[in-house]
C-alpha atoms as a PDB file:
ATOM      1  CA  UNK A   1     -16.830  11.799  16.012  1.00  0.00           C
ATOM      2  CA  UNK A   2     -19.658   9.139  16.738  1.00  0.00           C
ATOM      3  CA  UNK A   3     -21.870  10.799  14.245  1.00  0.00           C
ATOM      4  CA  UNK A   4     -18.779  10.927  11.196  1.00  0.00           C
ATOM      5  CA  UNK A   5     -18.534   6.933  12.451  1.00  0.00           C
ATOM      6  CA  UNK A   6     -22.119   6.415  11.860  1.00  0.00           C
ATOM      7  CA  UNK A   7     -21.948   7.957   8.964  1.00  0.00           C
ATOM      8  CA  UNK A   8     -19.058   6.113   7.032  1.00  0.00           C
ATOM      9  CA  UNK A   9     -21.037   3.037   8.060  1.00  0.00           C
ATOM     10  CA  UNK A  10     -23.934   4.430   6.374  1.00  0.00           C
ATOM     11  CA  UNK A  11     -22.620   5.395   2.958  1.00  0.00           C
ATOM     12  CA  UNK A  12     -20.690   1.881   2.678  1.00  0.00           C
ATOM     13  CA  UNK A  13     -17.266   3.211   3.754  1.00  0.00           C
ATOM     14  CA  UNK A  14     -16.811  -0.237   5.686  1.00  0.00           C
ATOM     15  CA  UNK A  15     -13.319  -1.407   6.907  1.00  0.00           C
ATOM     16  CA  UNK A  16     -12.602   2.386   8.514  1.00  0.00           C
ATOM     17  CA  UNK A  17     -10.799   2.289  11.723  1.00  0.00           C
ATOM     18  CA  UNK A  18     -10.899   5.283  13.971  1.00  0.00           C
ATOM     19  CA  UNK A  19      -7.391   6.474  13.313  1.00  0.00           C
ATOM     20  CA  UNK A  20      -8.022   6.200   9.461  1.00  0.00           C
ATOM     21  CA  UNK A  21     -11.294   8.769  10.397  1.00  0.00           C
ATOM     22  CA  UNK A  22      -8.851  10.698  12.164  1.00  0.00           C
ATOM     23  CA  UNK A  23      -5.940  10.580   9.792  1.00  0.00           C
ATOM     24  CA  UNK A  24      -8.710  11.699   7.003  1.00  0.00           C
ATOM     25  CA  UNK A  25      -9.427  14.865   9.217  1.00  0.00           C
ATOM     26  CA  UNK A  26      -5.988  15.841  10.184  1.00  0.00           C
ATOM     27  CA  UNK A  27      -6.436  15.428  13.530  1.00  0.00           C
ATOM     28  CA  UNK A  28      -5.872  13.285  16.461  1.00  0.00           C
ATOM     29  CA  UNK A  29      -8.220  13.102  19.334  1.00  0.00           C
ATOM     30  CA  UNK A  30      -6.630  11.008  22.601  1.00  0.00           C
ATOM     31  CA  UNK A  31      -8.881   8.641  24.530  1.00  0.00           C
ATOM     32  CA  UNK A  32     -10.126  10.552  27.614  1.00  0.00           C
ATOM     33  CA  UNK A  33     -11.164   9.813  31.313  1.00  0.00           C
ATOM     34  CA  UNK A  34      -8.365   6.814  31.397  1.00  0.00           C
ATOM     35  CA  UNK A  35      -6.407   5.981  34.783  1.00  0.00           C
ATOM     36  CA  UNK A  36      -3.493   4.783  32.445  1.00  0.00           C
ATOM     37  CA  UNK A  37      -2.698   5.259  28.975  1.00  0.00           C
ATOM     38  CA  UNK A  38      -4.716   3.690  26.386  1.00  0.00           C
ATOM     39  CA  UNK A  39      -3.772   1.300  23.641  1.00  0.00           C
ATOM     40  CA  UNK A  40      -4.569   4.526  21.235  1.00  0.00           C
ATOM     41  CA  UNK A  41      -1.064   5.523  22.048  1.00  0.00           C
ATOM     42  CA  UNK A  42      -2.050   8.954  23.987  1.00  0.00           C
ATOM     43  CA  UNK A  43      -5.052   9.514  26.541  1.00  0.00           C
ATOM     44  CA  UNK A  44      -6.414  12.175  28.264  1.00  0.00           C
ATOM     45  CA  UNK A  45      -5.597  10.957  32.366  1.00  0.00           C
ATOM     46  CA  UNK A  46      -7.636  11.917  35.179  1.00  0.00           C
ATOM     47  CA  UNK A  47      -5.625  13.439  37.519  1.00  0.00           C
ATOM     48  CA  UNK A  48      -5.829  15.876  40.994  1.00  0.00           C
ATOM     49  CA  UNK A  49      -3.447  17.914  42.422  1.00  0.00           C
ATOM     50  CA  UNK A  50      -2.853  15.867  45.479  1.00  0.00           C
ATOM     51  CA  UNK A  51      -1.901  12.889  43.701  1.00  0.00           C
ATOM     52  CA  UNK A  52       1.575  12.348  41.705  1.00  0.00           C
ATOM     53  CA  UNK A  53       1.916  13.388  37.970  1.00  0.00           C
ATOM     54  CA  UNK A  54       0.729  10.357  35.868  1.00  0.00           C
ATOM     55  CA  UNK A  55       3.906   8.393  33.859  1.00  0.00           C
ATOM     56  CA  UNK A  56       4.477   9.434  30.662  1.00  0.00           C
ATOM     57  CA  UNK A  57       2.780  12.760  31.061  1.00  0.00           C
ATOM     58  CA  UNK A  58       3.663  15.198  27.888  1.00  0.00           C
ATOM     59  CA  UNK A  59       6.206  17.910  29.094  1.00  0.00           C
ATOM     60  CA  UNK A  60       6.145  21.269  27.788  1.00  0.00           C
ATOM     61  CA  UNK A  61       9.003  22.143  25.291  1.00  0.00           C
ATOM     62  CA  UNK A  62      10.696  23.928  28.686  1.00  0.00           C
ATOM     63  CA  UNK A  63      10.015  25.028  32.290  1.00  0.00           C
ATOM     64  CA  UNK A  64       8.325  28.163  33.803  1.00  0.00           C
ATOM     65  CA  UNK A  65       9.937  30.380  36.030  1.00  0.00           C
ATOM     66  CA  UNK A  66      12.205  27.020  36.712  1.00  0.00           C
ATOM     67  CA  UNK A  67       8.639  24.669  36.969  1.00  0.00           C
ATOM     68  CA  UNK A  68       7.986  21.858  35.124  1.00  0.00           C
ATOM     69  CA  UNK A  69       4.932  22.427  33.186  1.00  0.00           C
ATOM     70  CA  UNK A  70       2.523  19.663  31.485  1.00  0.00           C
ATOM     71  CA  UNK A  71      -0.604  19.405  29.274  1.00  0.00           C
ATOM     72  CA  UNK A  72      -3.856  19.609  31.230  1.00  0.00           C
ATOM     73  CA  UNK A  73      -6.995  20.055  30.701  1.00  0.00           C
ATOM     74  CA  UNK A  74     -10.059  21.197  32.759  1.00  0.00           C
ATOM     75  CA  UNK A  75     -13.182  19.142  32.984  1.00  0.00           C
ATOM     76  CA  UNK A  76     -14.674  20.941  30.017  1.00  0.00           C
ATOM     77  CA  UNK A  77     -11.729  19.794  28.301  1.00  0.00           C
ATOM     78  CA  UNK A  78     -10.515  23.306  27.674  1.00  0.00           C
ATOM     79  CA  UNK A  79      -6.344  23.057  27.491  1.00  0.00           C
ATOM     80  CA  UNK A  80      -3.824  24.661  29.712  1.00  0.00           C
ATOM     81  CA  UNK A  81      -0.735  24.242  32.115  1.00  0.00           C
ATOM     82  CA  UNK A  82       0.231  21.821  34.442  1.00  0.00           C
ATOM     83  CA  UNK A  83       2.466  23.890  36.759  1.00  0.00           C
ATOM     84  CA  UNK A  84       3.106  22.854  40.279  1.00  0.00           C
ATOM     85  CA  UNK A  85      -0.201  20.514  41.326  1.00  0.00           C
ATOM     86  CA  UNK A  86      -2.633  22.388  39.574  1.00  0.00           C
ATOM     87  CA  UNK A  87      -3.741  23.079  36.096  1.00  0.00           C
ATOM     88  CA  UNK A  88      -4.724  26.278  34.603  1.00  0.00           C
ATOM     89  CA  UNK A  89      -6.519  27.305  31.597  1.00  0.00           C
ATOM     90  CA  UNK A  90      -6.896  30.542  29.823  1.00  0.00           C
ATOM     91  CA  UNK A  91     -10.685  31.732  29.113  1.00  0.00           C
ATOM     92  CA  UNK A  92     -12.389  34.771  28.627  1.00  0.00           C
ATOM     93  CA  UNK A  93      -9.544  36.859  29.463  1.00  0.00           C
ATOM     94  CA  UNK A  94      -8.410  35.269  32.814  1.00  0.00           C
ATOM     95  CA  UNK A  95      -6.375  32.169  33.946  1.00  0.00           C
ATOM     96  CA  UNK A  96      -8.405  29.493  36.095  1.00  0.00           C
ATOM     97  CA  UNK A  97      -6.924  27.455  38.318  1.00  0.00           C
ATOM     98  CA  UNK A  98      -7.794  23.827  38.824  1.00  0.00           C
ATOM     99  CA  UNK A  99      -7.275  20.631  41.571  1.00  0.00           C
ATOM    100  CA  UNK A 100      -9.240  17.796  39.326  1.00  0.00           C
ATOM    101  CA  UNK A 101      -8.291  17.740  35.721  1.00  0.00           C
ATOM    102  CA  UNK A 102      -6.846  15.479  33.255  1.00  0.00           C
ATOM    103  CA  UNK A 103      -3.364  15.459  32.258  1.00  0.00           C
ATOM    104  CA  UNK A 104      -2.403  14.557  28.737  1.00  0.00           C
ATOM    105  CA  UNK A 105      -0.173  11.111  28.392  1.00  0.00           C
ATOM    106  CA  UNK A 106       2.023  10.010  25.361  1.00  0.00           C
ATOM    107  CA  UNK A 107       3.539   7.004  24.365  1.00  0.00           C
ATOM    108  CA  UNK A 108       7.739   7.755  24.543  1.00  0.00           C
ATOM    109  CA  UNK A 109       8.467   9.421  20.900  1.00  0.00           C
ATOM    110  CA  UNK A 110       4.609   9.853  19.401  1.00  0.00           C
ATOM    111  CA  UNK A 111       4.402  13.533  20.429  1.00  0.00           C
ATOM    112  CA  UNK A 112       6.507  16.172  18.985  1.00  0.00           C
ATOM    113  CA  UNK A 113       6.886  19.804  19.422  1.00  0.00           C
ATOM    114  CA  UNK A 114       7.371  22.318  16.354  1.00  0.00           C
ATOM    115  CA  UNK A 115       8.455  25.866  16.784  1.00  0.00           C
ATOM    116  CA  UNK A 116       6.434  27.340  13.954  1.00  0.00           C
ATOM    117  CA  UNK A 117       6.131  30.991  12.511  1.00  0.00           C
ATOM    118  CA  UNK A 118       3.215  30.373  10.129  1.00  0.00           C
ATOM    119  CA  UNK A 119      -0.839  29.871  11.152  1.00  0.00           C
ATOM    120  CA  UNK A 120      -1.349  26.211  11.410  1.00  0.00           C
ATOM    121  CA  UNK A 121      -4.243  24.551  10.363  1.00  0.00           C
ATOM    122  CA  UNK A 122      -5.479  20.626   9.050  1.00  0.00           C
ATOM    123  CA  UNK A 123      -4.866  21.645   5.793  1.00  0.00           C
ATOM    124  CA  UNK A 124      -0.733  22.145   6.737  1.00  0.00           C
ATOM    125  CA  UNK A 125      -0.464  18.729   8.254  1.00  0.00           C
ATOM    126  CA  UNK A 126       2.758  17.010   7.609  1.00  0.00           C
ATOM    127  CA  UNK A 127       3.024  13.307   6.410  1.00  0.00           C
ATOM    128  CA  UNK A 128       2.917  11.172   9.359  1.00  0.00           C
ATOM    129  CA  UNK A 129       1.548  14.055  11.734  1.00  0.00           C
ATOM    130  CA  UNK A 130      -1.550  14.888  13.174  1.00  0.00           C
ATOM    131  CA  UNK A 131      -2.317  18.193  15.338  1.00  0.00           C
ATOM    132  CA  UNK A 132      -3.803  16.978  18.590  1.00  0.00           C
ATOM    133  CA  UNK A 133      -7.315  17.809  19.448  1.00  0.00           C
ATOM    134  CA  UNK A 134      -8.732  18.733  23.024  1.00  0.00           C
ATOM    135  CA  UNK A 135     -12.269  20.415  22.652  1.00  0.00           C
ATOM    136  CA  UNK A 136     -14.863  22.458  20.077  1.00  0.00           C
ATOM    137  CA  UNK A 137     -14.449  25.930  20.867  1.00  0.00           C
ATOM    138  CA  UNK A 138     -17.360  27.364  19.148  1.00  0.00           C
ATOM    139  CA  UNK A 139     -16.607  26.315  15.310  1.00  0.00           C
ATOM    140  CA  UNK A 140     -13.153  25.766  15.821  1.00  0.00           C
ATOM    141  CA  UNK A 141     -11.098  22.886  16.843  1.00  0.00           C
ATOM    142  CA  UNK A 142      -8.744  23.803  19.878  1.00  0.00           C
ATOM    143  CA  UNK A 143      -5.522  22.234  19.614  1.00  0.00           C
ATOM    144  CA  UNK A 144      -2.394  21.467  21.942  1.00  0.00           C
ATOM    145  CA  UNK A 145       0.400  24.387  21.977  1.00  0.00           C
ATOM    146  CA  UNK A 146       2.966  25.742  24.187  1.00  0.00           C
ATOM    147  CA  UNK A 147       4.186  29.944  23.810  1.00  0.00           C
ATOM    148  CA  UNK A 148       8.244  30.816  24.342  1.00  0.00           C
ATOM    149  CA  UNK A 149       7.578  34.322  25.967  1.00  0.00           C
ATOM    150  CA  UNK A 150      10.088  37.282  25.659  1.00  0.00           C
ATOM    151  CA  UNK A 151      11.812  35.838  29.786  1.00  0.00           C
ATOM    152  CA  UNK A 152      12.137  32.140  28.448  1.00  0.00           C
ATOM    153  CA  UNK A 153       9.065  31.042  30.107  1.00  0.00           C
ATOM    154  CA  UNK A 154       7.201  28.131  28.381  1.00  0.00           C
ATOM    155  CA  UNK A 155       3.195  28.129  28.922  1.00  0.00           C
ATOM    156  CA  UNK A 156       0.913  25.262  27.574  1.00  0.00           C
ATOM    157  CA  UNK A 157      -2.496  25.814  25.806  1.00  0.00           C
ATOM    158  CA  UNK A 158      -4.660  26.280  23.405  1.00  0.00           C
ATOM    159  CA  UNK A 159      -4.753  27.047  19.497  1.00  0.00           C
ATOM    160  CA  UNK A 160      -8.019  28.278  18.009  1.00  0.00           C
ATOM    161  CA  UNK A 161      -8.277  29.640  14.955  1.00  0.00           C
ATOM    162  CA  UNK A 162      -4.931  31.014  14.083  1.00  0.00           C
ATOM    163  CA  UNK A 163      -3.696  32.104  17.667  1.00  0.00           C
ATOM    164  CA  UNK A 164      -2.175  30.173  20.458  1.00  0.00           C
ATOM    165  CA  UNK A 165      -4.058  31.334  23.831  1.00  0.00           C
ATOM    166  CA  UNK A 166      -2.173  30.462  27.371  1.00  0.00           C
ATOM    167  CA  UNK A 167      -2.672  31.800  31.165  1.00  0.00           C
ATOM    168  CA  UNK A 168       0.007  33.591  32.975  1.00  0.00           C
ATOM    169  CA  UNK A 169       0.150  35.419  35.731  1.00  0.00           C
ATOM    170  CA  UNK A 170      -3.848  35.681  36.409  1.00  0.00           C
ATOM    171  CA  UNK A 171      -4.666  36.348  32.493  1.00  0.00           C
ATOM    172  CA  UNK A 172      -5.437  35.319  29.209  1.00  0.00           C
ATOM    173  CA  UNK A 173      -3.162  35.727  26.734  1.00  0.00           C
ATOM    174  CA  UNK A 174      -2.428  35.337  22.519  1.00  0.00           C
ATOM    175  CA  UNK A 175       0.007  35.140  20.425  1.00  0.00           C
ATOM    176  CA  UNK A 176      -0.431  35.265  16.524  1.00  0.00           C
ATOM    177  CA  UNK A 177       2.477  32.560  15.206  1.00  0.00           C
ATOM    178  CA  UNK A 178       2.727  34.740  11.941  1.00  0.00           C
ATOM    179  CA  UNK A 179       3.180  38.437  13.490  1.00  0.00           C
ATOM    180  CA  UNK A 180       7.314  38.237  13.040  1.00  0.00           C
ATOM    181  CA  UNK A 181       7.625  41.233  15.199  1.00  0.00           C
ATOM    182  CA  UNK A 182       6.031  39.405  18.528  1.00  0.00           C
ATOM    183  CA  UNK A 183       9.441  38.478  19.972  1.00  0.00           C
ATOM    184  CA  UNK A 184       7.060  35.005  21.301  1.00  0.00           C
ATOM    185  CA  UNK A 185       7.665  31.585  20.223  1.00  0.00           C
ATOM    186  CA  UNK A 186       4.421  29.519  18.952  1.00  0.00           C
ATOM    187  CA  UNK A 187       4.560  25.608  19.435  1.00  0.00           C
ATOM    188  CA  UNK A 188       2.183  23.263  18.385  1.00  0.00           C
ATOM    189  CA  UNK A 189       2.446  19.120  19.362  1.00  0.00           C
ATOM    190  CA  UNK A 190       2.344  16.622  16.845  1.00  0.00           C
ATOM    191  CA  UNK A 191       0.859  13.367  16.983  1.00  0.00           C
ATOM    192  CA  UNK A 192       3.066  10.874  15.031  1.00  0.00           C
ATOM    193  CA  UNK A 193       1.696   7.903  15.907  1.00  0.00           C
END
């Protein structure tokens, strides 16, 4: 981000504000390491399991096994669940559980989830809507969804490439939004700010 910054500076791009940068890669990336939420309209909130949820913490499109669940994210900014006090991720296979992570915070109506059935991507972005970014996972941005599984259950986490990975039950899991017979329901949140 710094370096694209630099860079419109350099070739005479002047006048660019950081959501314009943003808008002009179809993404939105939320201030980070906040105690409250930033001007920007959505931050990334530091947060630990024995203190309460921050306000205006983004909610999962429904509960888990009857638990609210939130976007988190770990301290390597890899996405997951906020279930209970805890967030979790999904990596390499496994869920991880952690008591000192960030939750993700939204101004009231600038987030939006979208049941989709097709692989999203930047070049997809509706007018007025940017995915929201959390991290580089290798060359891929990871993204903010949420997976409907087969028993109701809704799980936050991450998109790379063209799946949607969340943790459950001690593992790693993926859904492909475009495989019409997984019986799964792919989510992705929409900045609309």
């Amino acid at each position: 981000m710094k370096r694209l910054l630099a860079l419109s500076l350099v070739i005479g791009l002047n006048g660019l504000t950081v959501a314009q940068v943003q808008a002009e890669q179809r993404y939105k990336e939320c201030s980070s390491g906040d105690y409250e939420l930033h001007y920007s309209g959505c931050s990334w909130l530091d947060q630990r399991s024995e203190d309460p949820l921050r306000q205006y913490a983004v909610a999962a499109p429904g509960r888990e096994n009857g638990h609210e669940v939130h976007v988190c994210r770990d301290p390597s900014a890899v996405p997951g669940k906020r279930v209970g006090a805890n967030c979790y991720i999904p990596w390499a296979g496994k869920e991880y559980g952690h008591g000192r992570y960030q939750v993700l915070a939204a101004q009231p109506g600038l987030v939006e989830w979208e049941a989709i059935n097709y692989r999203a991507n930047e070049a997809q972005v509706q007018p007025g809507k940017l995915l929201i970014k959390s991290m580089n996972e290798g060359s891929y941005n990871a993204y903010i969804c949420a997976v409907q599984d087969q028993h109701g259950n809704f799980m936050t986490g991450k998109y790379v490439g063209t799946y949607c990975w969340y943790p459950y039950g001690g593992h790693e899991y993926a859904v492909d939004p475009a495989n019409h017979y997984d019986n799964r329901q792919v989510y992705v949140l929409w900045y609309k700010g």
